[in-house]
Structures are given as C-alpha cells and as structure tokens.
C-alpha atoms as a PDB file:
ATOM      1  CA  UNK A   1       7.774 -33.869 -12.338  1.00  0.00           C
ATOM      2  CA  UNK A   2       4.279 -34.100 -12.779  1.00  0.00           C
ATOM      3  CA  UNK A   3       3.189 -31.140 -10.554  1.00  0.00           C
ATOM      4  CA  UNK A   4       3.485 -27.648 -11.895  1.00  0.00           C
ATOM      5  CA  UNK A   5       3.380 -24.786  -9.506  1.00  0.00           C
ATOM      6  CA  UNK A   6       2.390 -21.185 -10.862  1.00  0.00           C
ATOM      7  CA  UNK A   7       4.165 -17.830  -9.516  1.00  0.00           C
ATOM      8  CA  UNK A   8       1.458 -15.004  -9.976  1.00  0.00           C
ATOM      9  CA  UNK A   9       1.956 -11.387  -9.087  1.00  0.00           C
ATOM     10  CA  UNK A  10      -0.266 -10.953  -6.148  1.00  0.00           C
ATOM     11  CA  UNK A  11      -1.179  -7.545  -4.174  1.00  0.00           C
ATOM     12  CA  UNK A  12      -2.694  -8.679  -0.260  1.00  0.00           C
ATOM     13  CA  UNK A  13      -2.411  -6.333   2.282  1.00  0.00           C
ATOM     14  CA  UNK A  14      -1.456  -3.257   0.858  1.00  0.00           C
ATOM     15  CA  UNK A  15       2.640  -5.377  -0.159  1.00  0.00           C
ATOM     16  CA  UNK A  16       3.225  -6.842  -3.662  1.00  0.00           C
ATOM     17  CA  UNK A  17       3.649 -10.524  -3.138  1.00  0.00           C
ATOM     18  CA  UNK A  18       4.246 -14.040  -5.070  1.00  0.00           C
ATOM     19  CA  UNK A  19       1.556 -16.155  -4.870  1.00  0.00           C
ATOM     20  CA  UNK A  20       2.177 -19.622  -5.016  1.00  0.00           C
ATOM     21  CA  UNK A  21      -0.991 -22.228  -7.199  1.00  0.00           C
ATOM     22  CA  UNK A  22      -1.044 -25.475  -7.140  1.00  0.00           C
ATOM     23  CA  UNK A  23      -3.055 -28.427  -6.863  1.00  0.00           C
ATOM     24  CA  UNK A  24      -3.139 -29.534  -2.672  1.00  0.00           C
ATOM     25  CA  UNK A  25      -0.043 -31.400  -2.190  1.00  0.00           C
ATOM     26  CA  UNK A  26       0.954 -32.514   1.520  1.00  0.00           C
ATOM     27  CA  UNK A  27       5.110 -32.603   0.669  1.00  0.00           C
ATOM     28  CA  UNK A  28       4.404 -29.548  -1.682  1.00  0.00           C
ATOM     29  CA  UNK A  29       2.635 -27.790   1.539  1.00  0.00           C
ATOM     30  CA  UNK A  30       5.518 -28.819   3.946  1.00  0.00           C
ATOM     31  CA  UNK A  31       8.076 -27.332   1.568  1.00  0.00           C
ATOM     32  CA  UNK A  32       6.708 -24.437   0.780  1.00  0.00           C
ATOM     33  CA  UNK A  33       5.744 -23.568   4.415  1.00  0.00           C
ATOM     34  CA  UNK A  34       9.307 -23.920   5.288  1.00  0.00           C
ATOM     35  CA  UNK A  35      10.010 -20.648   3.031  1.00  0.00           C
ATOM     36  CA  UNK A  36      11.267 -17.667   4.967  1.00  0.00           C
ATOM     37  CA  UNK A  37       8.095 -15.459   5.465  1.00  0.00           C
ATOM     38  CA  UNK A  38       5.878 -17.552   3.695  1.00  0.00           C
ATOM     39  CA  UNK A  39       1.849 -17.327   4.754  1.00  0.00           C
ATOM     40  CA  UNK A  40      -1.397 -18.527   3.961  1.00  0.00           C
ATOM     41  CA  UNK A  41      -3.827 -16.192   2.497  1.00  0.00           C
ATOM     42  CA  UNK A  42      -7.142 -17.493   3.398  1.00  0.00           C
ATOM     43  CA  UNK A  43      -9.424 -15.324   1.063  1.00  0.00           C
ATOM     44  CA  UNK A  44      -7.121 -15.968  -2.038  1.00  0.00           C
ATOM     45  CA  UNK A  45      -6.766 -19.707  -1.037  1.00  0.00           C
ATOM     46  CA  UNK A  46      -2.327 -20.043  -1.738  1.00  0.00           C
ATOM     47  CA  UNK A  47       0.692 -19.431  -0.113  1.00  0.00           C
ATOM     48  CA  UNK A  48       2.562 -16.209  -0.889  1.00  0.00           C
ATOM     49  CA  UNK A  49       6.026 -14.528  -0.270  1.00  0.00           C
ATOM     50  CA  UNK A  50       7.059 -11.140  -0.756  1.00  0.00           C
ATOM     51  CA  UNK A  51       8.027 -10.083  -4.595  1.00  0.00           C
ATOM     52  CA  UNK A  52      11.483  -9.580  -4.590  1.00  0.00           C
ATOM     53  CA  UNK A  53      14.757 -11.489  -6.119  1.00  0.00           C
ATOM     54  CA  UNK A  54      15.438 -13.439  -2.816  1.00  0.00           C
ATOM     55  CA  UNK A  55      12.315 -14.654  -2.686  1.00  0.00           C
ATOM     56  CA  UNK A  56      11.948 -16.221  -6.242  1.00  0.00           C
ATOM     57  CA  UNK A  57      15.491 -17.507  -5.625  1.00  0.00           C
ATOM     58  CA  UNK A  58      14.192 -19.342  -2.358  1.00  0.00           C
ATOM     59  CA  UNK A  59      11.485 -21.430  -4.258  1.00  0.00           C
ATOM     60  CA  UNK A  60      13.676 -22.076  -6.979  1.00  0.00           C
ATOM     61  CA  UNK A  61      15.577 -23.498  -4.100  1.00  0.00           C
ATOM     62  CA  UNK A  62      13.043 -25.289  -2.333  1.00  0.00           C
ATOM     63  CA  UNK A  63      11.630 -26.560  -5.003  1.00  0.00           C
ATOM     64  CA  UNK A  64      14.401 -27.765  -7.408  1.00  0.00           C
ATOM     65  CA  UNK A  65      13.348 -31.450  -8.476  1.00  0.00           C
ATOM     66  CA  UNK A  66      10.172 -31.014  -6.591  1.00  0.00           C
ATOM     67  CA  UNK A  67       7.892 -29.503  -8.994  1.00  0.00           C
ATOM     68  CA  UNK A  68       8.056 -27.355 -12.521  1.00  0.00           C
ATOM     69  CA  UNK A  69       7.595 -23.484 -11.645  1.00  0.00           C
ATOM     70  CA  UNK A  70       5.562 -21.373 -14.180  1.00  0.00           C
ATOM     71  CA  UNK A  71       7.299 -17.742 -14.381  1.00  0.00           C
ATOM     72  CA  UNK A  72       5.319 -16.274 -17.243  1.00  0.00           C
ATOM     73  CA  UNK A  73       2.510 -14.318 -15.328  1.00  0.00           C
ATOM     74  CA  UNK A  74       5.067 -12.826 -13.004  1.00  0.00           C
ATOM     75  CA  UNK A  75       7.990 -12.262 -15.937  1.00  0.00           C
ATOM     76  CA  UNK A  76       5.224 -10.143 -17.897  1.00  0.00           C
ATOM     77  CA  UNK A  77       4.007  -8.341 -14.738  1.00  0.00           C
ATOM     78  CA  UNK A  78       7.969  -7.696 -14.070  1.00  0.00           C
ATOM     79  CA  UNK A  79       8.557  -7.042 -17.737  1.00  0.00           C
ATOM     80  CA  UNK A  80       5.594  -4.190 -17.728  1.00  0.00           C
ATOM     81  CA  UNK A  81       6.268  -2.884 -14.695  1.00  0.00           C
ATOM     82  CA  UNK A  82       9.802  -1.672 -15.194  1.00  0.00           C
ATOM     83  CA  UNK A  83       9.695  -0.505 -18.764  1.00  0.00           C
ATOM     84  CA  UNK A  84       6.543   1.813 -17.114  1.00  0.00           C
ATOM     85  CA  UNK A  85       8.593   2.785 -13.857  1.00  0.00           C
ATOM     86  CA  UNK A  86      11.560   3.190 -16.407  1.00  0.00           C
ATOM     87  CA  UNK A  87      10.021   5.114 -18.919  1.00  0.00           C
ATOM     88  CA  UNK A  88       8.607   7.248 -16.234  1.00  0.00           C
ATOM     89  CA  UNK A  89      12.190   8.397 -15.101  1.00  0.00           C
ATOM     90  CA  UNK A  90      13.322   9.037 -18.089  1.00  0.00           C
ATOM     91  CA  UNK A  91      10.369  11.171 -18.672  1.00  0.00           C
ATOM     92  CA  UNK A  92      11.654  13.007 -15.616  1.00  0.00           C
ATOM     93  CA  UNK A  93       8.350  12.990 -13.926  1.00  0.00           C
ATOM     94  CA  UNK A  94       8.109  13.939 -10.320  1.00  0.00           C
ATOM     95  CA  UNK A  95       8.930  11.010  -7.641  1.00  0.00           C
ATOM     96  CA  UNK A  96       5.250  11.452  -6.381  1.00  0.00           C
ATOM     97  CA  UNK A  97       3.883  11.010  -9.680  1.00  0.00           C
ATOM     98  CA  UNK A  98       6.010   8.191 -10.565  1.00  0.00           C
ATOM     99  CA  UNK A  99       4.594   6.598  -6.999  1.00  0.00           C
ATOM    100  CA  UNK A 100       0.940   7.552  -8.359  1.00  0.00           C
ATOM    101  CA  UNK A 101       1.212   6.227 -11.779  1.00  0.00           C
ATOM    102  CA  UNK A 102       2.757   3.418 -10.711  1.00  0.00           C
ATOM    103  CA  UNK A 103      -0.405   2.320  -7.999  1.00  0.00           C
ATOM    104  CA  UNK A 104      -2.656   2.728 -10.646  1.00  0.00           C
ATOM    105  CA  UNK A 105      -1.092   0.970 -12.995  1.00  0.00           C
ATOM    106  CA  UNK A 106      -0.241  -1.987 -10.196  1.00  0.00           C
ATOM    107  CA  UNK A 107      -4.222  -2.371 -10.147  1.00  0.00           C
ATOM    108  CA  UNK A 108      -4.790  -2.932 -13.367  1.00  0.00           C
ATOM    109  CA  UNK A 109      -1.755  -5.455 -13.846  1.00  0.00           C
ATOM    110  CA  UNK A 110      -2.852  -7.520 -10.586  1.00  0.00           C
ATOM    111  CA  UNK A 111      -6.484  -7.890 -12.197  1.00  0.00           C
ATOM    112  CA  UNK A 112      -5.596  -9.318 -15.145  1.00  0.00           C
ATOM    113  CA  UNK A 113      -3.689 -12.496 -14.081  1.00  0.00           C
ATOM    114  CA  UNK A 114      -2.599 -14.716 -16.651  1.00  0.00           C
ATOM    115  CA  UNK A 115      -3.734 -12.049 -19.421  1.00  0.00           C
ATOM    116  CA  UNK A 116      -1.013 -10.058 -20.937  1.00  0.00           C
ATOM    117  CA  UNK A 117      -1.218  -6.044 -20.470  1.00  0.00           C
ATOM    118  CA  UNK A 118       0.093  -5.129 -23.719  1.00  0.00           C
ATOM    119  CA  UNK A 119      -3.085  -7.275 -25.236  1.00  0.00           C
ATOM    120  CA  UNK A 120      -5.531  -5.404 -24.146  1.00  0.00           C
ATOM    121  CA  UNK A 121      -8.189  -3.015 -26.560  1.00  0.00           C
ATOM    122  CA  UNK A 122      -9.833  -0.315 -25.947  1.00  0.00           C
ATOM    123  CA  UNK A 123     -13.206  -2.097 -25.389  1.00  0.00           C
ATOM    124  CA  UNK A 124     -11.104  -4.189 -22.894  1.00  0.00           C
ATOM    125  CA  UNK A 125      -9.689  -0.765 -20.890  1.00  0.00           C
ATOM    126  CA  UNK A 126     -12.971   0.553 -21.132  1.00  0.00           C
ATOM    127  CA  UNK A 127     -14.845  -2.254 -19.418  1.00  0.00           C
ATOM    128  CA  UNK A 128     -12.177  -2.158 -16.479  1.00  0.00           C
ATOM    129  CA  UNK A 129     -12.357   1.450 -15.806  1.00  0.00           C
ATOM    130  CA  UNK A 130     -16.712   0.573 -15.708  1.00  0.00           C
ATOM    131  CA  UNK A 131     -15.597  -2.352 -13.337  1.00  0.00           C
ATOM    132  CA  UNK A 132     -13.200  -0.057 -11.443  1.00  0.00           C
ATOM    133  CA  UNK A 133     -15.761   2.694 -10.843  1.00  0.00           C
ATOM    134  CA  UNK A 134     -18.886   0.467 -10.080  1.00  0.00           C
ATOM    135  CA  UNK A 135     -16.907  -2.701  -8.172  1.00  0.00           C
ATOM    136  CA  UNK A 136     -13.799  -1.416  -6.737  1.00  0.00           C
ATOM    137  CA  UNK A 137     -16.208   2.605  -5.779  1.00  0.00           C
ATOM    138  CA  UNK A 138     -12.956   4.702  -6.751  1.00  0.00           C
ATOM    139  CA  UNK A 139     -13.623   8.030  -6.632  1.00  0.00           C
ATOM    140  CA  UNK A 140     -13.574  10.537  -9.587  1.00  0.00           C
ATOM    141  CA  UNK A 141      -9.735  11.604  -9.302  1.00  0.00           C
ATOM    142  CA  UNK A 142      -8.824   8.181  -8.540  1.00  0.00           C
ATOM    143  CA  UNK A 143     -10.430   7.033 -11.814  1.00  0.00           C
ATOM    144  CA  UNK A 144      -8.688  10.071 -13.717  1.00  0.00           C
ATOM    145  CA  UNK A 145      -5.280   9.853 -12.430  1.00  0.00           C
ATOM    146  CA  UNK A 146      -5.821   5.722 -13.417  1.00  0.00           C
ATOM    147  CA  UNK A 147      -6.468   6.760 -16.769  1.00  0.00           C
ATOM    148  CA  UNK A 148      -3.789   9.094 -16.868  1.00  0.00           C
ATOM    149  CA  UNK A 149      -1.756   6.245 -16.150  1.00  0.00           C
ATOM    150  CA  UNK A 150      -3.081   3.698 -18.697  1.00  0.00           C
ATOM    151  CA  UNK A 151      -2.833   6.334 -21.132  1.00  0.00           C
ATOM    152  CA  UNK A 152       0.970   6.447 -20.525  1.00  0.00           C
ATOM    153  CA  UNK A 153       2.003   2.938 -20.978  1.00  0.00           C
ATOM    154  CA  UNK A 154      -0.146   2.241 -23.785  1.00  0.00           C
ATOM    155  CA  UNK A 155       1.196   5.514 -25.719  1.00  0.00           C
ATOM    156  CA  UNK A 156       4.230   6.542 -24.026  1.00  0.00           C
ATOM    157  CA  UNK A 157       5.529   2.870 -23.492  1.00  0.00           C
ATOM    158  CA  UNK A 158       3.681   0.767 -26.214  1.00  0.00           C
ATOM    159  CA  UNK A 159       3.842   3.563 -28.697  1.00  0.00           C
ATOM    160  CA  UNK A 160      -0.023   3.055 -29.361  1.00  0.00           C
ATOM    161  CA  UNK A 161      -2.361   5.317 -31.196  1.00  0.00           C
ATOM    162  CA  UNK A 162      -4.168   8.153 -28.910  1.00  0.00           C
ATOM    163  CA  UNK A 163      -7.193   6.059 -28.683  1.00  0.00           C
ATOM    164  CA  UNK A 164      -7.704   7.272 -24.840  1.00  0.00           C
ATOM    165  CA  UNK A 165     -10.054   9.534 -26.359  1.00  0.00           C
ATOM    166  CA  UNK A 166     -12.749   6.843 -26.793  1.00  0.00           C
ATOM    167  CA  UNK A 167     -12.901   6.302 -23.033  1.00  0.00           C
ATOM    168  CA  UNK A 168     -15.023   9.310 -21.267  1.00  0.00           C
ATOM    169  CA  UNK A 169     -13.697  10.963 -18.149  1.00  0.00           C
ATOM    170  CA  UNK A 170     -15.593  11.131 -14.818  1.00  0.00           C
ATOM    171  CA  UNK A 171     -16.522  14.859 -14.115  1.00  0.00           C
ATOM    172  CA  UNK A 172     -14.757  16.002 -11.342  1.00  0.00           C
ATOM    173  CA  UNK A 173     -16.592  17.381  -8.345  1.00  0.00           C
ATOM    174  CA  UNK A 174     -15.671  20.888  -7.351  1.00  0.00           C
ATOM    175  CA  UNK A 175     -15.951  21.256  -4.349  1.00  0.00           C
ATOM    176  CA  UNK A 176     -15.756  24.888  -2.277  1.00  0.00           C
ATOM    177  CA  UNK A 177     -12.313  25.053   0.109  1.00  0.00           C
ATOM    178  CA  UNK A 178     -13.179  25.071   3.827  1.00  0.00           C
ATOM    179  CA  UNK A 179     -11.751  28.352   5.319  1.00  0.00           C
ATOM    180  CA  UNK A 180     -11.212  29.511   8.793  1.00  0.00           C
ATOM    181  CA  UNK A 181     -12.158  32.576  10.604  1.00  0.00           C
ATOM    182  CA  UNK A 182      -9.766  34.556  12.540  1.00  0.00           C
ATOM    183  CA  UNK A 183     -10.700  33.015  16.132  1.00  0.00           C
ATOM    184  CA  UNK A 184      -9.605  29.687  14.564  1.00  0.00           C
ATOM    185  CA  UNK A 185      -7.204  31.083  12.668  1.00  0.00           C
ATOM    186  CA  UNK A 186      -5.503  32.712  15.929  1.00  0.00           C
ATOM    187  CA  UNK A 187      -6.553  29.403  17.878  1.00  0.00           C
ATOM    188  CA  UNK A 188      -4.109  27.291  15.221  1.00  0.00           C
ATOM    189  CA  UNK A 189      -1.188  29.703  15.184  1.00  0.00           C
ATOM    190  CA  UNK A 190      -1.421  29.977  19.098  1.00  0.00           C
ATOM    191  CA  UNK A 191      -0.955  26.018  19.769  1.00  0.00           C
ATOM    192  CA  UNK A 192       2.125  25.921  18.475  1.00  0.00           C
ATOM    193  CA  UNK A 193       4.775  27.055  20.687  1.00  0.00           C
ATOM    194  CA  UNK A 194       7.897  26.010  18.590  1.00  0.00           C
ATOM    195  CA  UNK A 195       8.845  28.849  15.961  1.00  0.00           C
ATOM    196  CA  UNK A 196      10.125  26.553  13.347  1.00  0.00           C
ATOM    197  CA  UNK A 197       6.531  24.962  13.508  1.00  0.00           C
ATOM    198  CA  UNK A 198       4.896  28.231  13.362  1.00  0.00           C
ATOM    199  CA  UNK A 199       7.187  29.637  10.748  1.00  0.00           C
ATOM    200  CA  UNK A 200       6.326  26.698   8.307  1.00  0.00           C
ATOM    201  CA  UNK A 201       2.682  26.274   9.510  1.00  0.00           C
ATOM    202  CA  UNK A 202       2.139  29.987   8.463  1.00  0.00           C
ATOM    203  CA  UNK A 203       3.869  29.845   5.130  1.00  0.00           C
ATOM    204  CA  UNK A 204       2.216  27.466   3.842  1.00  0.00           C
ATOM    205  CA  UNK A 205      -1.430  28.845   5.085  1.00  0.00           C
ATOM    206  CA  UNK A 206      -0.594  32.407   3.985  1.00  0.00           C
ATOM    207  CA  UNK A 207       0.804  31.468   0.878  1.00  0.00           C
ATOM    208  CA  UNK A 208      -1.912  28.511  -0.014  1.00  0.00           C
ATOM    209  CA  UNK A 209       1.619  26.934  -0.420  1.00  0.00           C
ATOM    210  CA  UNK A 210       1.676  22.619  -0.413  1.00  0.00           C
ATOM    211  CA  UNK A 211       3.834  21.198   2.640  1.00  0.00           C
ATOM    212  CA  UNK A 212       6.410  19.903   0.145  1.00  0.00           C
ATOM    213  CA  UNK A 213       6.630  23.993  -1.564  1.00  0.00           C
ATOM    214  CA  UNK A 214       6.941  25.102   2.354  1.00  0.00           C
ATOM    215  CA  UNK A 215       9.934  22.574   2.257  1.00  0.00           C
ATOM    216  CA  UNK A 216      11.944  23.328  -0.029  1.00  0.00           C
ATOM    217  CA  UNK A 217      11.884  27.541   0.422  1.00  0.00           C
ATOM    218  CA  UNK A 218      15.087  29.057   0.408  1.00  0.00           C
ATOM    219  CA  UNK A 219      15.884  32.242   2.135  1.00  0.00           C
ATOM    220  CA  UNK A 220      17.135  33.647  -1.032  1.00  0.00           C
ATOM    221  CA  UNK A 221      13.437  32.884  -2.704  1.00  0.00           C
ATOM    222  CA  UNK A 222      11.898  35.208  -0.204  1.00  0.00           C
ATOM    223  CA  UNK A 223      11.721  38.979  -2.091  1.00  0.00           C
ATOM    224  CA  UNK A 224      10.617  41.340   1.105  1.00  0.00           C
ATOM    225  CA  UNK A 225      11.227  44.511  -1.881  1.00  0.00           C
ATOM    226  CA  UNK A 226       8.530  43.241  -4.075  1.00  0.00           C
ATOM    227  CA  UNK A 227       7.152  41.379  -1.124  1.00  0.00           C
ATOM    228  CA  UNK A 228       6.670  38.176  -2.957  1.00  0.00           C
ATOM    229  CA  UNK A 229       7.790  34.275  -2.450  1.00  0.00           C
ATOM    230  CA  UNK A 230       9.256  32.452  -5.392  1.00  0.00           C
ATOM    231  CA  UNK A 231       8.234  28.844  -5.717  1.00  0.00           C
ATOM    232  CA  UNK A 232      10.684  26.655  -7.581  1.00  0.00           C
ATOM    233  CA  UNK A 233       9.621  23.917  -9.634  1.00  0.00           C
ATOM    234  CA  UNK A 234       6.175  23.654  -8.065  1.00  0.00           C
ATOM    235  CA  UNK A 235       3.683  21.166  -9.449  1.00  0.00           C
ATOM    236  CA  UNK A 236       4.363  20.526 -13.325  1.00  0.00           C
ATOM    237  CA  UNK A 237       7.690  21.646 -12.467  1.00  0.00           C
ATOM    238  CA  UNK A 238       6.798  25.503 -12.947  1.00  0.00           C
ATOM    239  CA  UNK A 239       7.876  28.055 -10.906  1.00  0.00           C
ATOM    240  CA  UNK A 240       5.436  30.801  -9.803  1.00  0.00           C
ATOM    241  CA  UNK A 241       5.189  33.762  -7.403  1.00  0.00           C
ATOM    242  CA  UNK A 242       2.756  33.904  -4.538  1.00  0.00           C
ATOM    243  CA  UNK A 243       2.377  37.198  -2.271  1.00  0.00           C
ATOM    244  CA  UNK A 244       4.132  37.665   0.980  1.00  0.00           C
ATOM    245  CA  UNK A 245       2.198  39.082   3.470  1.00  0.00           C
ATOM    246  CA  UNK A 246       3.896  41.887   6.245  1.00  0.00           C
ATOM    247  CA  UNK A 247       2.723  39.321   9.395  1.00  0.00           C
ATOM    248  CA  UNK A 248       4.005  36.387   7.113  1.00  0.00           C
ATOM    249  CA  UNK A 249       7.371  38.211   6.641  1.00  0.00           C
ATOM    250  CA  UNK A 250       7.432  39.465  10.404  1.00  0.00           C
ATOM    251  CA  UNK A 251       7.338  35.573  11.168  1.00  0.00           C
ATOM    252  CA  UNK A 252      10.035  34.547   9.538  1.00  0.00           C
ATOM    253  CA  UNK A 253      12.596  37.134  10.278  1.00  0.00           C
ATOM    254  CA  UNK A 254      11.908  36.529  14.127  1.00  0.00           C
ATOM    255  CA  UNK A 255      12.587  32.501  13.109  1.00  0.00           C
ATOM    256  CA  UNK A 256      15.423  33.275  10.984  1.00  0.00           C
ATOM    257  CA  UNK A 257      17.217  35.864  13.896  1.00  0.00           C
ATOM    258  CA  UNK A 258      17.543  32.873  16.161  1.00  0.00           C
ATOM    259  CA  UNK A 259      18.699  30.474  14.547  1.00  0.00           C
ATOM    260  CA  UNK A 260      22.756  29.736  14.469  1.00  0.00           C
ATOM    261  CA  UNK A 261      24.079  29.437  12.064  1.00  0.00           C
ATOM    262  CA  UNK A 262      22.093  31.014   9.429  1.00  0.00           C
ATOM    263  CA  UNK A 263      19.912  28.523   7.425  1.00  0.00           C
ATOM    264  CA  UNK A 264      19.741  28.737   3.953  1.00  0.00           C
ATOM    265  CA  UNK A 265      16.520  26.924   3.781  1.00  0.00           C
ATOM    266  CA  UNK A 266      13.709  28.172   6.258  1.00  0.00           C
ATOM    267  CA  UNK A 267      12.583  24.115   7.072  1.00  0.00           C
ATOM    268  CA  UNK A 268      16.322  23.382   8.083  1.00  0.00           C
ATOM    269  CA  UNK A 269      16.740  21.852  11.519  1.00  0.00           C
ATOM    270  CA  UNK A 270      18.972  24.051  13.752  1.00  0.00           C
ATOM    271  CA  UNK A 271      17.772  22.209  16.863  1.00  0.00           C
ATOM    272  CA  UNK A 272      21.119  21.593  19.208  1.00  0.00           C
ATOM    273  CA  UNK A 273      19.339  18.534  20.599  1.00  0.00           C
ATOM    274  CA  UNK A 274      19.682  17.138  17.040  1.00  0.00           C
ATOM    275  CA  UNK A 275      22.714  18.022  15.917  1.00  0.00           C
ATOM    276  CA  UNK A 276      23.260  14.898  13.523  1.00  0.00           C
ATOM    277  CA  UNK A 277      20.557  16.122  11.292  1.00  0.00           C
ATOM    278  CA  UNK A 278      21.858  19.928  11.778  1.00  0.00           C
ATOM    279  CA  UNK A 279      21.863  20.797   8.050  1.00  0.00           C
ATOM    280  CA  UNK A 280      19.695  18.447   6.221  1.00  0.00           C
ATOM    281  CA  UNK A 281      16.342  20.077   5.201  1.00  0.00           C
ATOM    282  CA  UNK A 282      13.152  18.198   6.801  1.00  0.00           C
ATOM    283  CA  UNK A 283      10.883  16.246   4.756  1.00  0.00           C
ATOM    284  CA  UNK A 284       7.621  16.598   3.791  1.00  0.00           C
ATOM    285  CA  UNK A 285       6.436  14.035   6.187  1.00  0.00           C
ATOM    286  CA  UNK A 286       8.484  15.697   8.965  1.00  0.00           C
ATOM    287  CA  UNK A 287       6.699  19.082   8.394  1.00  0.00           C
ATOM    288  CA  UNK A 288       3.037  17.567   8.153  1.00  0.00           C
ATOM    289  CA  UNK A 289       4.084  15.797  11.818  1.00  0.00           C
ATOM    290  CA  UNK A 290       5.405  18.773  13.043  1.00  0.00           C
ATOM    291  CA  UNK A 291       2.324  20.654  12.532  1.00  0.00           C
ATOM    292  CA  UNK A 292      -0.355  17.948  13.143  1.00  0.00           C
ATOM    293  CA  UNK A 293      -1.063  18.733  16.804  1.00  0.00           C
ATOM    294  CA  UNK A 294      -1.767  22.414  15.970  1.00  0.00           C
ATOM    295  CA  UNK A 295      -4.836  21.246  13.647  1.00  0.00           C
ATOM    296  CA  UNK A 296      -6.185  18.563  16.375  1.00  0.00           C
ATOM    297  CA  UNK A 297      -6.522  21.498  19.049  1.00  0.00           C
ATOM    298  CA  UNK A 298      -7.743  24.268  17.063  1.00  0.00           C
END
C-alpha cells in the first residue's frame, strides 16, 4: 500500500469531526464517500466523519487493504483530551466548568495539528494566546477563562512548573449592570400569567440569584424568620445567604398554596397536563424558556 491516509482531529461547524488527508485518489474518493455521514468540507479541502468509535471503526473497515491510516494526530488529541476531561472530574469541578474548560482547551488542540500539546513552551502558549486575541477577536473573558484552562493541563495534568505567570492577563472590562425601573419592572412581572413562571422569574431578580441557583431552591432553604434565602453550593461551590424580600416571600407562598402535592423544590413541575415529569425539578434551560417571553414584551 503505497497511499497513506491521515486521521486529524478536526472542529467544522461547531461538531468535533475526523478529517480524512490524502493525496486525490478516484477509488480512494469512491470509498470513502460511501462512509455513513461522510461530507466534503470545501474550505478545509477533505472528507470528514464525526469523532466517535464507530466512525474510526468504519474507515478501518473501508479501508482495510486499501490504504495505511495514520492515527497519531488523533491518538494524541484523544490521549490529551481525556486525561484533561478526566482530571477535571476528579477535581470535582462543576459540569459547566468542565464544558468551559474543555472548549477552550478543544481550540488550542485543533490548532496545533500534527504538533503535540504536551510540547509546547511558554513562548509557544504565549504566541497563541497573541494569535487568539488578534486573529480569532476573543474577547477578554474568553481569553481568561482559555488561560485558565491551559493553566490546568499544563500544571494540574502535566505536573509543570507555575510558569502561567509569564503570560499577562487581559484586563477585564467592568462594565455597569443595566437596571430597570419600576414601570418595566411591573411591565415584566405582569406578562407572565403562569405563577410558577412568576415565582421563579422573581426569585431570581429579587435575589440577583443565577437561573441554575433559582433551580435548585428548596422550600426548606427559604428562612421567612430571618427573612433570608440560603444558596447551596453556588458558584465555587459555596453556599451564601441573600435577603428575602416581604413581596418576594408573598410570591411564593401564593405559588406554593396551590400546588398539590407540596413541592419540596419551588422549580418542581406540578402541572397535571404533565404528569410524567410530576416530580423531577426543571432544568436550567427549562426555566430560562419559561421566562423568555416575559423579557421580549417588557
């Protein structure tokens, strides 16, 4: 087998792919057009499937006697990425961080090609983030939540020196919060009709709480003596008190009378028209959905 065909990690389209290099090669071409949910990608000039097992198992397939398949970009982009996914779990950081750290990280490792990660200098790492920040335009906490990445697979992973410290941090903007006055404050509250949406909605604006904090409330977190809210592993995982205001407690006790049976979380679906999801809490992405249309019309 003369012909040698190269398996690269490739990210196109917002999906991590295969990408398929070779020399042009009609039979090659036929075969490798017959994979399942194989494409052409016109501005990185190659074939690609999606990264996965079956995938790599179906051009193995394919292309058994064909042509000799070189694994070793995609085995070290493999290799990195789950000792840095891995490490990250054990680490017990947060699912969204994990998700974070793990984009960043994917940019860096799709750049790089045939060039090992665990190669790279300082010098090198500080030339990308210069390339990331005047090619790619990432903003300020993009380029600090990339370095806070780097920084954890080269010391965390690796076991490197702290040599992070030679690469300068963007300043980050600060930037004023945009607040409401009480016509559009009354104007949100009043488009939403459905007490659940209100309840949540309200929580979360009253106690500057994020959508996944409003989430996971319990009843039993809600102190009307000291008239404070107890957030439970909040960002960081730390737990912290915020204030609960008289409206913000009038709310919920009106939400919490009607429903049957008594929820133990506030964002708990009690809805009888969705009775197969009775007593599993809502997600994040529910809640944000359930209070979209209420910050379109105010």
């Amino acid at each position: 087998m003369d012909t040698t065909i190269t398996l690269q990690p490739l990210h196109h389209r917002g999906q991590e792919s295969i990408a398929l290099q070779y020399k042009n090669n009609a039979e090659l071409n036929r075969l490798v057009r017959m994979l399942p949910k194989a494409k052409w990608s016109q501005s990185n000039r190659c074939w690609y499937v999606p990264l996965g097992e079956a995938s790599y198992q179906q051009i193995v397939q394919a292309l058994k006697g064909k042509a000799a398949l070189d694994t070793t970009a995609l085995k070290d982009y493999l290799e990195a990425l789950e000792k840095f996914v891995e490490r990250l779990k054990l680490k017990a950081y947060s699912p969204s961080t994990i998700k974070t750290y793990r984009n960043e990280f994917l940019q860096l490792l799709q750049l790089l090609k045939h060039k090992p990660v665990q190669e790279l200098k300082p010098d090198d790492l500080r030339r990308y983030m210069l390339y990331a920040m005047e090619q790619e335009g990432i903003k300020e906490n993009t380029a600090h939540s990339r370095l806070n990445a780097l920084k954890f697979y080269f010391e965390q992973v690796l076991g490197r020196g702290k040599f992070f410290w030679e690469i300068p941090r963007p300043k980050r903007p600060i930037l004023l919060p945009k607040l409401l006055n009480e016509t559009e404050i009354a104007r949100l509250f009043n488009a939403l009709a459905n007490k659940k949406h209100k309840a949540l909605l309200f929580t979360a604006y009253s106690g500057g709480l994020r959508v996944s904090e409003v989430v996971n409330l319990k009843l039993t977190d809600i102190d009307s003596q000291r008239m404070q809210l107890l957030i439970r592993e909040a960002k960081g995982k730390k737990d912290r008190y915020v204030n609960l205001s008289p409206v913000l407690l009038d709310i919920l006790r009106s939400y919490i009378k009607e429903q049957k049976p008594r929820p133990k979380n506030i964002c708990l679906n009690q809805d009888k028209r969705e009775q197969h999801i009775q007593r599993e809490q809502c997600s994040s992405y529910s809640a944000r959905q359930s209070i979209k249309p209420a910050s379109e019309k105010k």
